[in-house]
C-alpha atoms as a PDB file:
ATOM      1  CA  UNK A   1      13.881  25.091  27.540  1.00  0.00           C
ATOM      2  CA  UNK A   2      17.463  24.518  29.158  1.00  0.00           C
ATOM      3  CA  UNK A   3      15.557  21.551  31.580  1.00  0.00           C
ATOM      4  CA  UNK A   4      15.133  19.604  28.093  1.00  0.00           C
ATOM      5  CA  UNK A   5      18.684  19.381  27.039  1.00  0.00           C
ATOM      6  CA  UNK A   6      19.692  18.957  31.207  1.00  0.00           C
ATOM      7  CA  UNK A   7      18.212  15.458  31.093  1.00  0.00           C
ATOM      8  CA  UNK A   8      19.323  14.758  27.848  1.00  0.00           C
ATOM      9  CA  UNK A   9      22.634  15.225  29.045  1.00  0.00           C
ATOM     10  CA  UNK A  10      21.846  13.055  32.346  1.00  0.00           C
ATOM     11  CA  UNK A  11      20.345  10.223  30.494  1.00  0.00           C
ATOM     12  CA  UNK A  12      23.506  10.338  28.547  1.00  0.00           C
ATOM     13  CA  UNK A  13      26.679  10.388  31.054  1.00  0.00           C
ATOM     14  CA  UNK A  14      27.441   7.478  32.751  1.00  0.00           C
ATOM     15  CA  UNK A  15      29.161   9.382  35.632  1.00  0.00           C
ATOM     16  CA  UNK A  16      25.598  11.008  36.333  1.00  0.00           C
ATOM     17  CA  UNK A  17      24.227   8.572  38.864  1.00  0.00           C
ATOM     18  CA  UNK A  18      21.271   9.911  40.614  1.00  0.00           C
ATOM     19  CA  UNK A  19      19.435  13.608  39.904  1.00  0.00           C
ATOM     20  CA  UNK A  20      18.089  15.692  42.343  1.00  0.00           C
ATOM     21  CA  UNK A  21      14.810  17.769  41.377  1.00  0.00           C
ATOM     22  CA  UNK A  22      14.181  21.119  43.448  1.00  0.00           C
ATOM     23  CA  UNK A  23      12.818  24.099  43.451  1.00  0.00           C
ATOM     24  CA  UNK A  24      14.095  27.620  42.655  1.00  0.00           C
ATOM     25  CA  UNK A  25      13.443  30.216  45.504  1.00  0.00           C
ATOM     26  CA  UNK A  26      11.690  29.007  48.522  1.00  0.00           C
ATOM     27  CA  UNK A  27       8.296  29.987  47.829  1.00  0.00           C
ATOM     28  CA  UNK A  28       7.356  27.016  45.677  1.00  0.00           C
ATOM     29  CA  UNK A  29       8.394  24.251  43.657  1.00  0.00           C
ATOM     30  CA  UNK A  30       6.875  24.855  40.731  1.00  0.00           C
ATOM     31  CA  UNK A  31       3.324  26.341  40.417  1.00  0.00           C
ATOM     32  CA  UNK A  32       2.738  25.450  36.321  1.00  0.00           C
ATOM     33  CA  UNK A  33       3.630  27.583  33.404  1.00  0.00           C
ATOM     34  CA  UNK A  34       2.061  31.268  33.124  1.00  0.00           C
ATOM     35  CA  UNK A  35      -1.255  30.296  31.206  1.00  0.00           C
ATOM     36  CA  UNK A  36      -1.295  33.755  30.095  1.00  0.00           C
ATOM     37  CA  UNK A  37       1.683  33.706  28.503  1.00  0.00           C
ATOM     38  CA  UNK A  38       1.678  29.807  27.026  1.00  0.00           C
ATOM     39  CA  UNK A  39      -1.634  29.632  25.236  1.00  0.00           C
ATOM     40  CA  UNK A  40      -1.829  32.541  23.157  1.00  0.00           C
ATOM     41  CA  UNK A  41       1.761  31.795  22.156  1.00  0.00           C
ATOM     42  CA  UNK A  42       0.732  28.210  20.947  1.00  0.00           C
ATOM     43  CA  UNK A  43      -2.143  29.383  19.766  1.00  0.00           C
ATOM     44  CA  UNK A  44      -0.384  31.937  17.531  1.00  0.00           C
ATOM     45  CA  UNK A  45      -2.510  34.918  19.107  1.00  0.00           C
ATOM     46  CA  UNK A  46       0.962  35.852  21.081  1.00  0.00           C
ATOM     47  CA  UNK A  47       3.830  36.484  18.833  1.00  0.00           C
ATOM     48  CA  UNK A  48       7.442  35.021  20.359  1.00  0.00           C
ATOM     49  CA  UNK A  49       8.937  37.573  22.259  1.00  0.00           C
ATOM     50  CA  UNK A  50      12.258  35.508  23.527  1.00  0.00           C
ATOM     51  CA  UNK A  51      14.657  32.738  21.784  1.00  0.00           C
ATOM     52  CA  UNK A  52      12.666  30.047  24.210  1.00  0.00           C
ATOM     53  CA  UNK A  53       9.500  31.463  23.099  1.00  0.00           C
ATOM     54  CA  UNK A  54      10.993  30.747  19.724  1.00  0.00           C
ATOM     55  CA  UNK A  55      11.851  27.262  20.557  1.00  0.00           C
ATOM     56  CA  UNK A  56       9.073  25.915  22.299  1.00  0.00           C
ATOM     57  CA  UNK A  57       6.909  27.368  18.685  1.00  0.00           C
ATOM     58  CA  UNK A  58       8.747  26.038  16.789  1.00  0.00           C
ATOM     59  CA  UNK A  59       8.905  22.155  18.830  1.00  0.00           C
ATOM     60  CA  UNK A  60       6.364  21.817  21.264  1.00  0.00           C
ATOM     61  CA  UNK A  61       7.732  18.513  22.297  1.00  0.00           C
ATOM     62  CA  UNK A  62      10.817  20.119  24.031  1.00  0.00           C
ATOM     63  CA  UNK A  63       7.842  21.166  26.754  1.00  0.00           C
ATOM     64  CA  UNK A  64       6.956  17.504  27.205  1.00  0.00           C
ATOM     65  CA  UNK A  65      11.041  16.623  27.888  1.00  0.00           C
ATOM     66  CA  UNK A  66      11.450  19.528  30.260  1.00  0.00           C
ATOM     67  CA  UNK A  67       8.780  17.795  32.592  1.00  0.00           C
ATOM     68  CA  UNK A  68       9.338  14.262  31.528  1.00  0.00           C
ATOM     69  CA  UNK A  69       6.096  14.133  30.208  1.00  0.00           C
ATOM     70  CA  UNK A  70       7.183  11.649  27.147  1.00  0.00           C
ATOM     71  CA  UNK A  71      10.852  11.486  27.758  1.00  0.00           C
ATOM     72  CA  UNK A  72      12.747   7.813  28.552  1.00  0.00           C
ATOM     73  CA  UNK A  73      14.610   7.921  31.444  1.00  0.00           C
ATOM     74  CA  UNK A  74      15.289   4.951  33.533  1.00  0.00           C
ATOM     75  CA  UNK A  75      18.114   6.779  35.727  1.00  0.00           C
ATOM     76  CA  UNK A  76      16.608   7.385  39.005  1.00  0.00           C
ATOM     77  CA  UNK A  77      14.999  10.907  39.912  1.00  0.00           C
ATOM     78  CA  UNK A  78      14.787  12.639  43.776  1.00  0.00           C
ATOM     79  CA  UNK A  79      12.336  15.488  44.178  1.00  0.00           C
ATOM     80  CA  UNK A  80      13.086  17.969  46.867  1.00  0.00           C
ATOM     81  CA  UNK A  81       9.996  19.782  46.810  1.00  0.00           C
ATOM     82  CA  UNK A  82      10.289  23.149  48.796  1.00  0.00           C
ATOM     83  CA  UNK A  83       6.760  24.504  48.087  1.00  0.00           C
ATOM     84  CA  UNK A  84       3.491  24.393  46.219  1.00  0.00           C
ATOM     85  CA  UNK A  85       3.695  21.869  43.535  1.00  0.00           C
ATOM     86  CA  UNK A  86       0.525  22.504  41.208  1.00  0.00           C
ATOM     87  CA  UNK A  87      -0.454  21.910  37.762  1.00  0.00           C
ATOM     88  CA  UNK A  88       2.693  21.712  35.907  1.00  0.00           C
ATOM     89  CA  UNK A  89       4.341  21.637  38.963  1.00  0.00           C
ATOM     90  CA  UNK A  90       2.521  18.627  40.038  1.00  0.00           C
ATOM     91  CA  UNK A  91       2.691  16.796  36.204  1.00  0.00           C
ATOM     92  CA  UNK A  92       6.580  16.986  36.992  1.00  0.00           C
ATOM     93  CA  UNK A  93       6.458  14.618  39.751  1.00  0.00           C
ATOM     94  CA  UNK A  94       4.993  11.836  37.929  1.00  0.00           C
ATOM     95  CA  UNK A  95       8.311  10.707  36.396  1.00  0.00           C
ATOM     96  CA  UNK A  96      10.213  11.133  39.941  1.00  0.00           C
ATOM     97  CA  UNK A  97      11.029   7.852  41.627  1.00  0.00           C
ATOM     98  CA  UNK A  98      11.676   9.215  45.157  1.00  0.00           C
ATOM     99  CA  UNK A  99       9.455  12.507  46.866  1.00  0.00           C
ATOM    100  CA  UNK A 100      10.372  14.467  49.897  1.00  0.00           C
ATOM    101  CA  UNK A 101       8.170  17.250  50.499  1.00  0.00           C
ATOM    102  CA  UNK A 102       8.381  19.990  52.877  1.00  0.00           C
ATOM    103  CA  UNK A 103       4.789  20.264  55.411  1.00  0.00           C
ATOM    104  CA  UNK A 104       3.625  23.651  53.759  1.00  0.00           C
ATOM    105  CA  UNK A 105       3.456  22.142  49.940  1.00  0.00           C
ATOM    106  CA  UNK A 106       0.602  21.715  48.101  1.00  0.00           C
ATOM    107  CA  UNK A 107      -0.336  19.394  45.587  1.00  0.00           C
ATOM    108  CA  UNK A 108      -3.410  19.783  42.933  1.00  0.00           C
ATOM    109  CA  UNK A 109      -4.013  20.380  39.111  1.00  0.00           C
ATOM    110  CA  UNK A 110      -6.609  23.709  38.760  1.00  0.00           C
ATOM    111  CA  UNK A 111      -6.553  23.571  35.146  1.00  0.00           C
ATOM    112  CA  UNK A 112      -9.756  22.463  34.958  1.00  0.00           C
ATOM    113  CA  UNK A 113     -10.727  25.864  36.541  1.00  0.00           C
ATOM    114  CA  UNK A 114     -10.059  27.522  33.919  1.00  0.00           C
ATOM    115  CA  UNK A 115     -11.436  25.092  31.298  1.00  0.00           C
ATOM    116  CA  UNK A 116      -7.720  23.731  30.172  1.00  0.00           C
ATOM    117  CA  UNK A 117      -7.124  20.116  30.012  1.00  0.00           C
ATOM    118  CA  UNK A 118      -3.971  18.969  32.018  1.00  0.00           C
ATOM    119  CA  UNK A 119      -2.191  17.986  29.060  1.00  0.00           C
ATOM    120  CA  UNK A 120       0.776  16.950  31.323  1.00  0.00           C
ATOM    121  CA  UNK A 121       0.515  13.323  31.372  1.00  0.00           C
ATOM    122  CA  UNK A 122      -2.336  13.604  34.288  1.00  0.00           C
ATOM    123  CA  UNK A 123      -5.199  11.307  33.023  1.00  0.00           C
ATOM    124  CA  UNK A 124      -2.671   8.898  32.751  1.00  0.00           C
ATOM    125  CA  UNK A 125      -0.638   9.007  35.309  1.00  0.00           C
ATOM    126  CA  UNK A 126      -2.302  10.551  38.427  1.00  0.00           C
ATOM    127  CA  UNK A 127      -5.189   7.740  38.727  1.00  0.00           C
ATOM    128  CA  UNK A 128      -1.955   5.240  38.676  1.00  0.00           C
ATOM    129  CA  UNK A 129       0.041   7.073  41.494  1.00  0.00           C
ATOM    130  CA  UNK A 130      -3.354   7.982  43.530  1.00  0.00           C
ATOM    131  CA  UNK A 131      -6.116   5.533  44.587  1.00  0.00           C
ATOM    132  CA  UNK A 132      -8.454   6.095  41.834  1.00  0.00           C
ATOM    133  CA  UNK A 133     -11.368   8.176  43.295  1.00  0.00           C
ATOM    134  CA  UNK A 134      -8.811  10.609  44.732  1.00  0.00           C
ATOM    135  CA  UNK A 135      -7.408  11.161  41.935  1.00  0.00           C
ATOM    136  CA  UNK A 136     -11.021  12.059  40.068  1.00  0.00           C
ATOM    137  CA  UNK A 137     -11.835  14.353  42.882  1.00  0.00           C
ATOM    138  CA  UNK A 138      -8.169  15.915  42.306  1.00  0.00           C
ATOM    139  CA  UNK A 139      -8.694  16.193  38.604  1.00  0.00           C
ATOM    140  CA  UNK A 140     -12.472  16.975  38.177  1.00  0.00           C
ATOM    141  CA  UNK A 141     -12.427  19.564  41.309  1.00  0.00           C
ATOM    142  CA  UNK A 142      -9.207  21.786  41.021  1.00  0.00           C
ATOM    143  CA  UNK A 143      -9.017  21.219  45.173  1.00  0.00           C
ATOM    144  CA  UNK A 144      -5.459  21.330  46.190  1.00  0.00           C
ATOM    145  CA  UNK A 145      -4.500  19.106  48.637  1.00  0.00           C
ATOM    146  CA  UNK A 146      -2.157  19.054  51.878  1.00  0.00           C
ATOM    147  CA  UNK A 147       1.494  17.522  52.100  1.00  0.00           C
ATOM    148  CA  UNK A 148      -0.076  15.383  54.525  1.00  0.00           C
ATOM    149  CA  UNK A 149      -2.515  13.940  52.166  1.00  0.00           C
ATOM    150  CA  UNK A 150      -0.125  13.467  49.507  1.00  0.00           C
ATOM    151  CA  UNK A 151       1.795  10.737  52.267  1.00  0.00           C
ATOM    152  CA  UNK A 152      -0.646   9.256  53.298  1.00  0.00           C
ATOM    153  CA  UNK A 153      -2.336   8.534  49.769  1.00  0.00           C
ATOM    154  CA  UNK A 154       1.723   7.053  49.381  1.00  0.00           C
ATOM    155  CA  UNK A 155       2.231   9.726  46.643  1.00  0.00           C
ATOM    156  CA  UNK A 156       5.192  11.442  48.821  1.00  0.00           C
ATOM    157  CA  UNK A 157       7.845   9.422  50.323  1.00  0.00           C
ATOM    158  CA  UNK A 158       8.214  11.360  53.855  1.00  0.00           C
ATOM    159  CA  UNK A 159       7.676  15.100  54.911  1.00  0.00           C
ATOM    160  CA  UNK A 160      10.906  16.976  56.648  1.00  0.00           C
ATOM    161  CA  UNK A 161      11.231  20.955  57.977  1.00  0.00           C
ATOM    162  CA  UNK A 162      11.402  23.097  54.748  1.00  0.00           C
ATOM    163  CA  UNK A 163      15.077  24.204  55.316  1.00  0.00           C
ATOM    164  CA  UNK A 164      16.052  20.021  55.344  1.00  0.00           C
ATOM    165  CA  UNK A 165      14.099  18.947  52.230  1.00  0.00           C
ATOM    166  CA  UNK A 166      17.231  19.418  49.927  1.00  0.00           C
ATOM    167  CA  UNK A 167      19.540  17.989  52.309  1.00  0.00           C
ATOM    168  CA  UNK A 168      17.620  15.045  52.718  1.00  0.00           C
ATOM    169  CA  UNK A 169      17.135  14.622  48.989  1.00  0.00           C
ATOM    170  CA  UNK A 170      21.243  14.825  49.222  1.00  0.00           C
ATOM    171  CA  UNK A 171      20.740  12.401  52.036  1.00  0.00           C
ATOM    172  CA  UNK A 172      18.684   9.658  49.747  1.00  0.00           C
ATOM    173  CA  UNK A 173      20.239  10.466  46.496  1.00  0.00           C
ATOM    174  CA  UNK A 174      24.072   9.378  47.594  1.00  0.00           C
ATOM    175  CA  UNK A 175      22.558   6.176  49.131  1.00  0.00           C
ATOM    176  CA  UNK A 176      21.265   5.113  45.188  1.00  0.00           C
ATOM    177  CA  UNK A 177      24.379   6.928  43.868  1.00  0.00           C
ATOM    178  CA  UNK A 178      26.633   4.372  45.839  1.00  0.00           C
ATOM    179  CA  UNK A 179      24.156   1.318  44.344  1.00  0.00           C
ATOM    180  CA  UNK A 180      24.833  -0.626  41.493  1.00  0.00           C
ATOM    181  CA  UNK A 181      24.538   1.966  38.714  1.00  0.00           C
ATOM    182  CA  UNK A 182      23.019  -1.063  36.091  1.00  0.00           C
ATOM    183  CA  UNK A 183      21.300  -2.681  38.748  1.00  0.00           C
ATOM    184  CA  UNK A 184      19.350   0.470  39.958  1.00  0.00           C
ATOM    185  CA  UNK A 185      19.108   1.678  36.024  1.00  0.00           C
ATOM    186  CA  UNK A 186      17.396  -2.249  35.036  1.00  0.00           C
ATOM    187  CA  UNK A 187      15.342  -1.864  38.536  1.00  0.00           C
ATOM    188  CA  UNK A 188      13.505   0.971  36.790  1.00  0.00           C
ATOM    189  CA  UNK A 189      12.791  -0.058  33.724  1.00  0.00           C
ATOM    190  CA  UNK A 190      11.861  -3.110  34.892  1.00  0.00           C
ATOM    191  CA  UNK A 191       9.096  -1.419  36.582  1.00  0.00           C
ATOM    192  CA  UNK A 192       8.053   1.102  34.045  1.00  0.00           C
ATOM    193  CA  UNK A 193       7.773  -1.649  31.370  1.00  0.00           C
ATOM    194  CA  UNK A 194       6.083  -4.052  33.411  1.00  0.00           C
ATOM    195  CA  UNK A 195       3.187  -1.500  35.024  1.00  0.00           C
ATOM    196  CA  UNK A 196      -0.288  -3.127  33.799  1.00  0.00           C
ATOM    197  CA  UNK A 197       1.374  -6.002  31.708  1.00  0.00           C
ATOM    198  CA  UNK A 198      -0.493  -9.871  32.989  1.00  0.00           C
ATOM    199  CA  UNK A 199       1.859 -11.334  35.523  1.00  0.00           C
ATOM    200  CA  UNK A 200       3.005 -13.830  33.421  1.00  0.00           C
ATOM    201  CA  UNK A 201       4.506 -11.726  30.890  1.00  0.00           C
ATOM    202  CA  UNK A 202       5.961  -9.561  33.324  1.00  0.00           C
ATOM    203  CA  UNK A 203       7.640 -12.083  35.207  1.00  0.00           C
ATOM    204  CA  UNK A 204       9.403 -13.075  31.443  1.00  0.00           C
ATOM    205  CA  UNK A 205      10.107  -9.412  30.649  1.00  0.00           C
ATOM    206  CA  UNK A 206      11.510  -9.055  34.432  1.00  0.00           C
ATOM    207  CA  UNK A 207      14.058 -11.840  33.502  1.00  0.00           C
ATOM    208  CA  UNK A 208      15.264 -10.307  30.378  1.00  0.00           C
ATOM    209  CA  UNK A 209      16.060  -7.030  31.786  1.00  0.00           C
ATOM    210  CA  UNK A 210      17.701  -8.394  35.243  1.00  0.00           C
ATOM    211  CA  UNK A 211      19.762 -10.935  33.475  1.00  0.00           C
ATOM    212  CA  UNK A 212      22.682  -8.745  31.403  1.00  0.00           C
ATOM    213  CA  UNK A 213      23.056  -7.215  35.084  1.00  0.00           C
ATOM    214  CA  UNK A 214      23.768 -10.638  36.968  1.00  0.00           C
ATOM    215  CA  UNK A 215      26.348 -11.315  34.121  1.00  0.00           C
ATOM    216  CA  UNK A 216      28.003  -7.790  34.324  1.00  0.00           C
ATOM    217  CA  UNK A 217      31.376  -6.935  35.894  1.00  0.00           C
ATOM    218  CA  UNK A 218      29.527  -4.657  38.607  1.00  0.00           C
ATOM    219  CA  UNK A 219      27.801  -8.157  39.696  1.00  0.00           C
ATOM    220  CA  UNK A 220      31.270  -9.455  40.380  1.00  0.00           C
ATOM    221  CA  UNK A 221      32.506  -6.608  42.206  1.00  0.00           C
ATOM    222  CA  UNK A 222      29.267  -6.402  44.655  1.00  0.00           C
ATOM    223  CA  UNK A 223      29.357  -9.819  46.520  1.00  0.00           C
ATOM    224  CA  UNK A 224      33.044  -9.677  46.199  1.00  0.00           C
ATOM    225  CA  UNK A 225      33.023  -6.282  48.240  1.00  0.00           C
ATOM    226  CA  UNK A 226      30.428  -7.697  50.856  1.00  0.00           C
ATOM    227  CA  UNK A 227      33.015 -10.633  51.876  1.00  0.00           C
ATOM    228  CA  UNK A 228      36.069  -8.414  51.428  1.00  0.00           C
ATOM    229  CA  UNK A 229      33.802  -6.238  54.055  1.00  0.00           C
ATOM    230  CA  UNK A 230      35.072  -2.972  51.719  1.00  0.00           C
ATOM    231  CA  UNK A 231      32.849  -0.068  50.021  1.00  0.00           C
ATOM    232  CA  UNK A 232      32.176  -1.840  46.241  1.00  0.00           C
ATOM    233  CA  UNK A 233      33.705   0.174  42.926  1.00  0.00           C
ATOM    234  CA  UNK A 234      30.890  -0.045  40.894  1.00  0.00           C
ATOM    235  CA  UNK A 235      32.145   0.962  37.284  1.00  0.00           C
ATOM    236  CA  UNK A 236      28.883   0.632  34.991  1.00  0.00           C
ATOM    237  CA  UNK A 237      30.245  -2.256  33.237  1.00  0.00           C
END
């Protein structure tokens, strides 16, 4: 369960600007947990066998902050996704902001193949990131679907060759590093607080969240930077 404490420790430095969310290997971003392995062990019908089998017994929730399932974080995440992203895999994209994919990935939650419930945050989230009767056929079949579907249902950002994904994730992730760190930070929660809330009170909460930014330093420094014509030195504050 190291990925838990890893974004604890990026929500909490303010020299952590921008994260970057690949895969291991090049055969797939992530393809889920090993069913096997995970239900019997919750169920108690496995017996822990390692010190994370240990942990995730004894606090189940540390599973739900590895994939930011019910975790806060309103710094900005990049997904590099070399491969197959499925079930778990896929759940872990939800609470990415940005998605470059290579053209071999898949995307798709097959739990439902095997009579499990993707417990990941899906019924929420992927009827709000697809158009809605995509994401039933997604859910309700098991089908996988292509990279290319996944951009043009807007779910991925842009598709590049497989040996560029991570440098282009590089590529997008310096361009938000370089950004107002409380600006891009309120931009964020501004839209995760405001998703489904009536205009009206999203236009108030909008105003309550973007105004400590206009009266920070960093909002000094930015249009003082643009008619200096320099690189800004955004500090946080």
């Amino acid at each position: 369960m190291q990925l838990s404490e890893v974004w604890k420790e990026y929500r909490e430095d303010n020299g952590l600007r921008c994260a970057i969310l690949t895969g291991a290997g090049d055969q797939a971003f992530c393809a889920g947990v090993d069913l096997g392995r995970l239900i019997p062990l919750m169920t108690g019908a496995r017996k822990a066998e390692t010190e994370a089998d240990r942990r995730v017994q004894q606090n189940p929730e540390l599973m739900n902050v590895a994939i930011l399932r019910d975790f806060s974080l309103l710094k900005p995440v990049v997904a590099a996704i070399n491969g197959h992203a499925i079930a778990g895999g896929l759940e872990f994209l939800y609470s990415t902001d940005i998605r470059i994919a290579c053209p071999e990935a898949k995307f798709g939650l097959q739990e439902v193949k095997w009579a499990i419930f993707p417990m990941g945050g899906s019924s929420v989230h992927l009827p709000r990131q697809f158009p809605y009767a995509r994401a039933m056929e997604m859910l309700l079949t098991g089908e996988l679907i292509s990279a290319e579907e996944a951009l043009a249902a807007g779910f991925i950002n842009r598709i590049v060759p497989r040996d560029q994904v991570l440098a282009e994730a590089e590529k997008t992730a310096r361009v938000i590093a370089a950004n107002g760190p409380l600006a891009v930070k309120a931009i964020k929660q501004a839209v995760q607080a405001n998703m489904g809330v009536p205009v009206k009170e999203a236009l108030k909460q909008e105003l309550e969240i973007a105004m400590p930014v206009f009266m920070s330093k960093d909002a000094q420094e930015g249009p003082r930077a643009f008619k200096e014509k320099r690189a800004p030195e955004y500090k946080g504050e």
